[in-house]
Protein backbone atom coordinates (compact mmCIF):
# COMPACT_ATOMS: atom_id res chain seq x y z
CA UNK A 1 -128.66 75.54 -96.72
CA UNK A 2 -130.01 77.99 -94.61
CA UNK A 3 -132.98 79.20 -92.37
CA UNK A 4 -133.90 83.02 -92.91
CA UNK A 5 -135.97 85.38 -91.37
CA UNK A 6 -139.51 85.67 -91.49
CA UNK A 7 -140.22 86.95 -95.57
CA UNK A 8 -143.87 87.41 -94.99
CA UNK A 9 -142.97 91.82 -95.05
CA UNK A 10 -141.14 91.37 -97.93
CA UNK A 11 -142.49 93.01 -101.28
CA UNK A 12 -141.05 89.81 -102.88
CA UNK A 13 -144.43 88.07 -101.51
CA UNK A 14 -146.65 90.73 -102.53
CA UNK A 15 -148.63 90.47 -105.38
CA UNK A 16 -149.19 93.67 -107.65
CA UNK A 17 -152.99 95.23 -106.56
CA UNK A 18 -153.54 95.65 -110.20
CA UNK A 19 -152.86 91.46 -110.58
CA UNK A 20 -154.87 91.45 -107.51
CA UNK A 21 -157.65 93.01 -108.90
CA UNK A 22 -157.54 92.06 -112.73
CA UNK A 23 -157.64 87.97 -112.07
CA UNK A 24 -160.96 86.33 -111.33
CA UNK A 25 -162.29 85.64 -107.73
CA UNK A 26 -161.65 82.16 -106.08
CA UNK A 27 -165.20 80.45 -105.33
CA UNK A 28 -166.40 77.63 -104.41
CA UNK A 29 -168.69 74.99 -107.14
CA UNK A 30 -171.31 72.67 -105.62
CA UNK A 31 -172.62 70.24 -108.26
CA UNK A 32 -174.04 67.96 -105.67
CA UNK A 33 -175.42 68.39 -102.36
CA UNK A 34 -173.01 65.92 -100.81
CA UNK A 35 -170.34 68.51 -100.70
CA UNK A 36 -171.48 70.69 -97.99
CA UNK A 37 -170.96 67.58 -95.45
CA UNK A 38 -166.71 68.40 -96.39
CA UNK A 39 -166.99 71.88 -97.25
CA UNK A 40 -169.23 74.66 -95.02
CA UNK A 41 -171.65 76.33 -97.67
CA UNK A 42 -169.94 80.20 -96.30
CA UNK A 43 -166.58 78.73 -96.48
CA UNK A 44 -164.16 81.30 -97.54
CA UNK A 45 -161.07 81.08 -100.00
CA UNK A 46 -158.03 82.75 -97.93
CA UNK A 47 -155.02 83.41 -100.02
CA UNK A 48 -152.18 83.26 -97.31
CA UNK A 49 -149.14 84.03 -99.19
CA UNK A 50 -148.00 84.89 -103.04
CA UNK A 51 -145.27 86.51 -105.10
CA UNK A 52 -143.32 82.91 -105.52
CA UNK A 53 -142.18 81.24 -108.89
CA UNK A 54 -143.81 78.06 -108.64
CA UNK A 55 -145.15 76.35 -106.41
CA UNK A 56 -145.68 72.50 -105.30
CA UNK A 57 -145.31 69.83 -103.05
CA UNK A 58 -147.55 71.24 -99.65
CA UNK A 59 -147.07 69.07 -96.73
CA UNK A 60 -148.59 70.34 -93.22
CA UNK A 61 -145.97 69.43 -90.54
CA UNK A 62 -145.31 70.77 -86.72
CA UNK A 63 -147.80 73.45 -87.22
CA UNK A 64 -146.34 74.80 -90.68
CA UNK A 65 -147.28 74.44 -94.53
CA UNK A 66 -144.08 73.18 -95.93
CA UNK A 67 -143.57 73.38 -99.34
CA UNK A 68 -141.25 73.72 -102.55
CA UNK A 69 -140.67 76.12 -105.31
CA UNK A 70 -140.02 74.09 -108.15
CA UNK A 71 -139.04 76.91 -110.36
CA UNK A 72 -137.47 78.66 -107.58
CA UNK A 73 -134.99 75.96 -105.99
CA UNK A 74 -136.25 76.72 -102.71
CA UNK A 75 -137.90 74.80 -100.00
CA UNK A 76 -140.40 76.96 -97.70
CA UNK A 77 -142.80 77.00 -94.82
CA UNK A 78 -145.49 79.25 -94.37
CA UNK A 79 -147.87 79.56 -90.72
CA UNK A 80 -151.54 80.45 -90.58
CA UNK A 81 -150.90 83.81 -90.36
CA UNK A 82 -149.10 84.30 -93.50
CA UNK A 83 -145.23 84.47 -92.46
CA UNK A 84 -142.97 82.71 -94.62
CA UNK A 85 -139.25 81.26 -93.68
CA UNK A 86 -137.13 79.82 -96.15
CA UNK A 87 -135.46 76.83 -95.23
CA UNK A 88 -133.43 75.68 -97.70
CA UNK A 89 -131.83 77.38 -100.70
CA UNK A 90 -130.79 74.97 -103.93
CA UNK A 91 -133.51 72.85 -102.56
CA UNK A 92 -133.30 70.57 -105.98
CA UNK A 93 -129.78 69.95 -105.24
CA UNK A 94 -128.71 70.26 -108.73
CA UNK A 95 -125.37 71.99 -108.80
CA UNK A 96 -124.78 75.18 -110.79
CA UNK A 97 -129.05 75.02 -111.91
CA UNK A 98 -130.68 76.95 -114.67
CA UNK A 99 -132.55 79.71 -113.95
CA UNK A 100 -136.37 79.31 -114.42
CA UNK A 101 -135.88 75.45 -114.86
CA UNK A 102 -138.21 72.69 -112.99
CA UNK A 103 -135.18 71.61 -111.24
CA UNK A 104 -136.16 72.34 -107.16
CA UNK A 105 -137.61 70.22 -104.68
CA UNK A 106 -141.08 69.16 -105.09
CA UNK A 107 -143.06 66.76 -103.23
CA UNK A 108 -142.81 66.15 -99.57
CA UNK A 109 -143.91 63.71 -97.10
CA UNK A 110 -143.50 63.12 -93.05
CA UNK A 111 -141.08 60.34 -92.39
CA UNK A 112 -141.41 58.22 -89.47
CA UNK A 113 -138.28 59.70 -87.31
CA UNK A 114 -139.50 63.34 -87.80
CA UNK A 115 -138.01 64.39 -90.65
CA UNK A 116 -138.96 64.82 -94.22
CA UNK A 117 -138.88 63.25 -97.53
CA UNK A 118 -138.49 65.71 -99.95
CA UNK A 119 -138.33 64.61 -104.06
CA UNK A 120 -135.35 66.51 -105.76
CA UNK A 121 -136.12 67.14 -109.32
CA UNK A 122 -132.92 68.19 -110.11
CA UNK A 123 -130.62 65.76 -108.57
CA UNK A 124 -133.09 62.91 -109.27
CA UNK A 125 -133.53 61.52 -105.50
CA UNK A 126 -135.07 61.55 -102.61
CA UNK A 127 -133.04 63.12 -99.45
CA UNK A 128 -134.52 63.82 -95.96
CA UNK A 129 -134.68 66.97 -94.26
CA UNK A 130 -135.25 68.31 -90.92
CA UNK A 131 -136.15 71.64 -89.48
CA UNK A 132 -132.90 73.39 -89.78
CA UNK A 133 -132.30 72.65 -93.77
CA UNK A 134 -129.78 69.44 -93.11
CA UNK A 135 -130.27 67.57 -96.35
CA UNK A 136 -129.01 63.74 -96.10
CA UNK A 137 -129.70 61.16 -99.48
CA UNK A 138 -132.01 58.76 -98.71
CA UNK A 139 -132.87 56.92 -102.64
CA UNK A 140 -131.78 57.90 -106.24
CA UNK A 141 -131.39 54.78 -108.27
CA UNK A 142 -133.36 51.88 -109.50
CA UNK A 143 -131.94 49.08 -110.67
CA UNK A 144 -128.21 50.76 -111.08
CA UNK A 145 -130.00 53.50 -112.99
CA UNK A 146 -131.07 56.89 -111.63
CA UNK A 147 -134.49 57.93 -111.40
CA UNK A 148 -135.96 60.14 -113.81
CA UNK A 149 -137.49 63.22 -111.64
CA UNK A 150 -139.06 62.43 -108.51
CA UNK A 151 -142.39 63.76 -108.35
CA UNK A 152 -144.55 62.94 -105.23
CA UNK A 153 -144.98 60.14 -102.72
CA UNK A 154 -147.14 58.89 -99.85
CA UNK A 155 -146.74 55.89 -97.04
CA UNK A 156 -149.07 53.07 -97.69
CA UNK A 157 -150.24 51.49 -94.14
CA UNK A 158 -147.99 48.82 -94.25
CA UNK A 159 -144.93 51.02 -94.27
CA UNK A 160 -144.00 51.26 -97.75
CA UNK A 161 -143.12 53.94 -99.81
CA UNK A 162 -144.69 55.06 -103.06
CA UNK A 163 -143.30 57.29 -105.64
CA UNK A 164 -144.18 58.57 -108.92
CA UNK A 165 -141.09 59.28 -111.24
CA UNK A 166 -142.08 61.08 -114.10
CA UNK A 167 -139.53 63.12 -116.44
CA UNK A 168 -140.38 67.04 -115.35
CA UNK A 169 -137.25 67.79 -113.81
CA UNK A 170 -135.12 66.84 -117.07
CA UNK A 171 -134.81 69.96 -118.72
CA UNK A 172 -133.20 69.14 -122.02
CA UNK A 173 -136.09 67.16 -123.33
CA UNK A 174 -137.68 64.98 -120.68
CA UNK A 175 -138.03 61.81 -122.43
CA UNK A 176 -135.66 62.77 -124.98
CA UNK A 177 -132.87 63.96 -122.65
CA UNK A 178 -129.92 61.85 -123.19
CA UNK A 179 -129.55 61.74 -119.24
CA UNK A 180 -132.75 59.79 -118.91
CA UNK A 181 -131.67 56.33 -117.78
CA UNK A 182 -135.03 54.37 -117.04
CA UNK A 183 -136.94 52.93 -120.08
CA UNK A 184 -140.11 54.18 -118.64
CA UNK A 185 -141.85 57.08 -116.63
CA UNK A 186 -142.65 54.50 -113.36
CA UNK A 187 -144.82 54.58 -109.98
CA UNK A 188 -142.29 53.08 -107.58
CA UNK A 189 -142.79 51.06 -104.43
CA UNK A 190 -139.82 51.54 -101.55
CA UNK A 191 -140.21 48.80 -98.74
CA UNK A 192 -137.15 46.81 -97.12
CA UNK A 193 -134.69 48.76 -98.34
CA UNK A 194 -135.26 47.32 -101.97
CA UNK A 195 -136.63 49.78 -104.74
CA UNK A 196 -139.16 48.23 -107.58
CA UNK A 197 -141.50 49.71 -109.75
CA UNK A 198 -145.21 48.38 -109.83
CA UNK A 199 -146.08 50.46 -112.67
CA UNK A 200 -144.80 51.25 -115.58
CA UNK A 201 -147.09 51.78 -118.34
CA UNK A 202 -148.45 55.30 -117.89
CA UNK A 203 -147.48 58.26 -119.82
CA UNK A 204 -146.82 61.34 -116.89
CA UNK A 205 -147.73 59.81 -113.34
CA UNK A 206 -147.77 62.75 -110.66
CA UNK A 207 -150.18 62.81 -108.18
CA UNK A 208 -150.72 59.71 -105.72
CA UNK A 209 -152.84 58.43 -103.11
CA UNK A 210 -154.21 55.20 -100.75
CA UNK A 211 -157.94 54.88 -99.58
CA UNK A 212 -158.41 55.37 -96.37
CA UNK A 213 -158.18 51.32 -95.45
CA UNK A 214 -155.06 51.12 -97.82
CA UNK A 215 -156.99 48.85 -100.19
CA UNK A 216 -156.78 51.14 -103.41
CA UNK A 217 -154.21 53.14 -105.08
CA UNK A 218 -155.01 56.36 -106.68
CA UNK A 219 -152.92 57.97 -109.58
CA UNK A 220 -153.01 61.00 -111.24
CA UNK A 221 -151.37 60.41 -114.69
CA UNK A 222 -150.39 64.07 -116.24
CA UNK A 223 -149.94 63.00 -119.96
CA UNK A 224 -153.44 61.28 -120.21
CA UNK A 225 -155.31 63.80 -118.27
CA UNK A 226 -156.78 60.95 -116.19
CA UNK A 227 -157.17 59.49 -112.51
CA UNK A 228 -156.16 55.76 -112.29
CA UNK A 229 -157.38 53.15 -109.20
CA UNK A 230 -155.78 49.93 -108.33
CA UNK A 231 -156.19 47.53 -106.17
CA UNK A 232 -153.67 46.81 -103.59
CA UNK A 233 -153.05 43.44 -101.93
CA UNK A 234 -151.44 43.46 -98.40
CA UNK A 235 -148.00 42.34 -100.38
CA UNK A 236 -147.66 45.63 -102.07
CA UNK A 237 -148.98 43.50 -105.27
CA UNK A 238 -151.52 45.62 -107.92
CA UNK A 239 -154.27 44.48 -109.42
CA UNK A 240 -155.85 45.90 -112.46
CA UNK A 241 -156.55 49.58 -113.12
CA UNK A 242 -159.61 51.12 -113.32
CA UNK A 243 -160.53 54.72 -114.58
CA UNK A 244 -162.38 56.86 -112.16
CA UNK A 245 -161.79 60.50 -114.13
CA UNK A 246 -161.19 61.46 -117.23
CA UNK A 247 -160.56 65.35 -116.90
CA UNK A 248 -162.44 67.82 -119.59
CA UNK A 249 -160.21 69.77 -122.07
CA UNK A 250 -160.42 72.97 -120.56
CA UNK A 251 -157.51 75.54 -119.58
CA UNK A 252 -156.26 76.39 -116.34
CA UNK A 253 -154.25 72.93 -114.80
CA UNK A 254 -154.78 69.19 -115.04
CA UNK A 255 -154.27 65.78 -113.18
CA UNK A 256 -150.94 66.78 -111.48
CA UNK A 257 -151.72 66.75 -107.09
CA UNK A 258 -154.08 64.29 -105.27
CA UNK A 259 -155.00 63.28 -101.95
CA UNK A 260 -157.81 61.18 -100.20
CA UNK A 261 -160.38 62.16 -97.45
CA UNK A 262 -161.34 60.15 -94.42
CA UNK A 263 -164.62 59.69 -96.08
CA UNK A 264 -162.87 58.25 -99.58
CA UNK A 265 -163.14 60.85 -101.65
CA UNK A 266 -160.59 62.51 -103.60
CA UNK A 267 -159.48 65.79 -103.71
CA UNK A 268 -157.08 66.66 -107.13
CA UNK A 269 -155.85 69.38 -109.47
CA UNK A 270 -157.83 69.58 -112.47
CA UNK A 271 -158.63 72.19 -115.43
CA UNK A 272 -159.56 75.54 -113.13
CA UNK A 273 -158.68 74.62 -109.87
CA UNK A 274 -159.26 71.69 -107.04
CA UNK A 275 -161.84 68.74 -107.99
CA UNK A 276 -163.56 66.95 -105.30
CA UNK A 277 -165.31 63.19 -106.56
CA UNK A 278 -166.36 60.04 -105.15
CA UNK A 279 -164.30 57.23 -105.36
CA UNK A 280 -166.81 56.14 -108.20
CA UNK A 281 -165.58 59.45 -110.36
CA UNK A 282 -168.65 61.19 -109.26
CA UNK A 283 -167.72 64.73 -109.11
CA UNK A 284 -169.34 67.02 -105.62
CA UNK A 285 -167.82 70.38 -106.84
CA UNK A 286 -164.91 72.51 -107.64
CA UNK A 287 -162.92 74.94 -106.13
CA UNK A 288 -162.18 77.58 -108.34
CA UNK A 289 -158.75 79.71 -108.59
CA UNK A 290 -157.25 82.81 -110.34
CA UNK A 291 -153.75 80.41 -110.85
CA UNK A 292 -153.48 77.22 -111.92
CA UNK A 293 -153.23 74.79 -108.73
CA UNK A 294 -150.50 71.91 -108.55
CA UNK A 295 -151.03 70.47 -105.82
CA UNK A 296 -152.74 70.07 -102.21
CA UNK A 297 -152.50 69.17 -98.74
CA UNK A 298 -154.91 68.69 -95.99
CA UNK A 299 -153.58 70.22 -92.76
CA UNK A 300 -154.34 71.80 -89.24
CA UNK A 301 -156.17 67.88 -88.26
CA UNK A 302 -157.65 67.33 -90.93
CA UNK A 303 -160.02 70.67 -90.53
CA UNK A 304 -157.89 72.67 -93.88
CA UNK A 305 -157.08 72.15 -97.34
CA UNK A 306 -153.96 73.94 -98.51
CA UNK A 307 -152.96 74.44 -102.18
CA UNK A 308 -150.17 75.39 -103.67
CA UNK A 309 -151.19 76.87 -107.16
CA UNK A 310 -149.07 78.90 -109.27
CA UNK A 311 -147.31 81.76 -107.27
CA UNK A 312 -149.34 81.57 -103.84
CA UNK A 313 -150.41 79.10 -101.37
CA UNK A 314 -154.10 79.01 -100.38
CA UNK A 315 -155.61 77.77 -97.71
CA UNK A 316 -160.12 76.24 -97.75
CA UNK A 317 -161.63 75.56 -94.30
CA UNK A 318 -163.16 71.96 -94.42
CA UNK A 319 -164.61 70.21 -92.21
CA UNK A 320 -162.38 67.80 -90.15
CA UNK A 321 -162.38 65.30 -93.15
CA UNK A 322 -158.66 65.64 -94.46
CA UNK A 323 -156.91 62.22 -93.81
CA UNK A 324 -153.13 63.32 -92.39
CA UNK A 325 -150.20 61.71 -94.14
CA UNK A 326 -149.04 58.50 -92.32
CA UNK A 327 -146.30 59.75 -89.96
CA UNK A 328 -147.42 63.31 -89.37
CA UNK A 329 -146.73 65.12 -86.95
């Protein structure tokens, strides 16, 4: 654990100009008119920082993009003005960790005394973090058995904590890894100290995310290239699924990060870059990358959408409609 210098003047985080110039430009897609009440018709793509492994897990807190380098094993933050610190080295926690494995930290999220949650793929928990890199374990079994890989999680309004716990960060087979101890690849629910899963019938859930009144859950489920909603009962209790996307079969990402507007609308990764939709699956636009996106955060208020996509972190000026994680600071 440790907190370096600024890397921002490092050649490590610049990209080659011939890279620069050979991949195709970042724009922005409007397939219905709609989307120019979240995003400004002249808004510009602004790649902030590149030159990582791979990235994930963006979380806007105290005036920073945090955010993980799965590949990497390092957890980051980056400012508006491009300077990067690392803040914590080994951020998976896996001891002795392959090289070029999914095995770092991944998804983060504010916790209510200041800290963060951060998702270790490698050790299979959840720890909290603070500023300075001080790790301490927070959840990492189910039942008596370990989790399978931590993926991302988000507060509900009532306090709870939700989780999806796919099998990424098992790298000697995922499912078929010996060390895999749960019968199923789960979305968990954390609330009075007790761990349960909800769900446990879908094939790679990643991404999550609440409505803005906390009366649907969204979930991005990898394997079946789809966006789930359920209904959520002020008990925690689900009701049936629905399917608001089916994603197209087209290179270039899929249904891996997701987060909600103010407005309802969701914002995930899909084939090319970020999709925006309705909460009915009608789709407002895309915004298009030269890397394959993972995952997003809205930050700065609720007035910027920051991605994490490949080897750089990118940042889309919106306007004021990105609903702030419960907790944030």
């Amino acid at each position: 654990m440790r907190l370096s210098a600024s890397l921002s003047a490092l050649a490590l985080f610049a990209a080659p100009v011939a890279a620069q110039e050979a991949a195709p430009a970042p724009r922005i897609e409007r397939a219905d008119p709609a989307l120019d009440a979240l995003i400004a018709p002249n808004a510009a793509i602004e790649r902030v920082a590149t030159g990582f492994t791979f990235v994930e897990g963006p979380l806007w807190h105290q005036g920073k993009l945090w955010f993980s380098d799965v590949n990497g094993d390092k957890l980051r933050t980056v400012d508006r003005a491009g300077n990067v610190v690392e803040l914590l080295d080994n951020s998976g926690g896996l001891p002795n960790p392959p090289k070029g494995k999914s095995i770092g930290s991944n998804g983060l999220v504010p916790a209510a005394d200041g800290r963060v949650l951060m998702a270790q793929m490698g050790a299979r928990r959840i720890v909290k973090v603070d500023a300075a890199g001080k790790v301490e374990p927070f959840v990492d079994r189910l039942d008596g058995k370990r989790l399978n890989s931590p993926n991302d999680m988000v507060y509900a309004s009532d306090g709870s904590l939700w989780i999806t716990d796919p099998p990424f960060g098992l790298f000697n087979g995922m499912d078929k890894d010996p060390a895999k101890e749960l019968p199923y690849n789960g979305v968990l629910r954390y609330a009075d100290g007790k761990l349960t899963a909800p769900i446990t019938d879908l094939v790679l859930p990643n991404g999550i995310g609440f409505s803005p009144k906390g009366d649907t859950l969204y979930i991005a489920d990898f394997g079946q290239a789809t966006i789930f909603a359920y209904p959520v009962a002020r008990s925690g209790k689900l009701g049936a699924r629905r399917t608001v996307f089916v994603f197209p079969k087209e290179p270039g990402g899929g249904a891996d990060g997701l987060k909600v507007d103010k407005r309802g609308n969701i914002w995930a990764t899909g084939p090319g870059g970020i999709w925006i939709m309705t909460a009915a699956g009608k789709q407002l636009g895309r915004i298009r990358l030269p890397e394959t996106a993972a995952n997003l955060a809205f930050g700065e208020g609720g007035n910027a959408l920051w991605i994490t996509a490949s080897k750089s972190v990118y940042r889309v000026p919106i306007k004021g409609v990105g609903m702030m994680p419960r907790f944030a600071k």
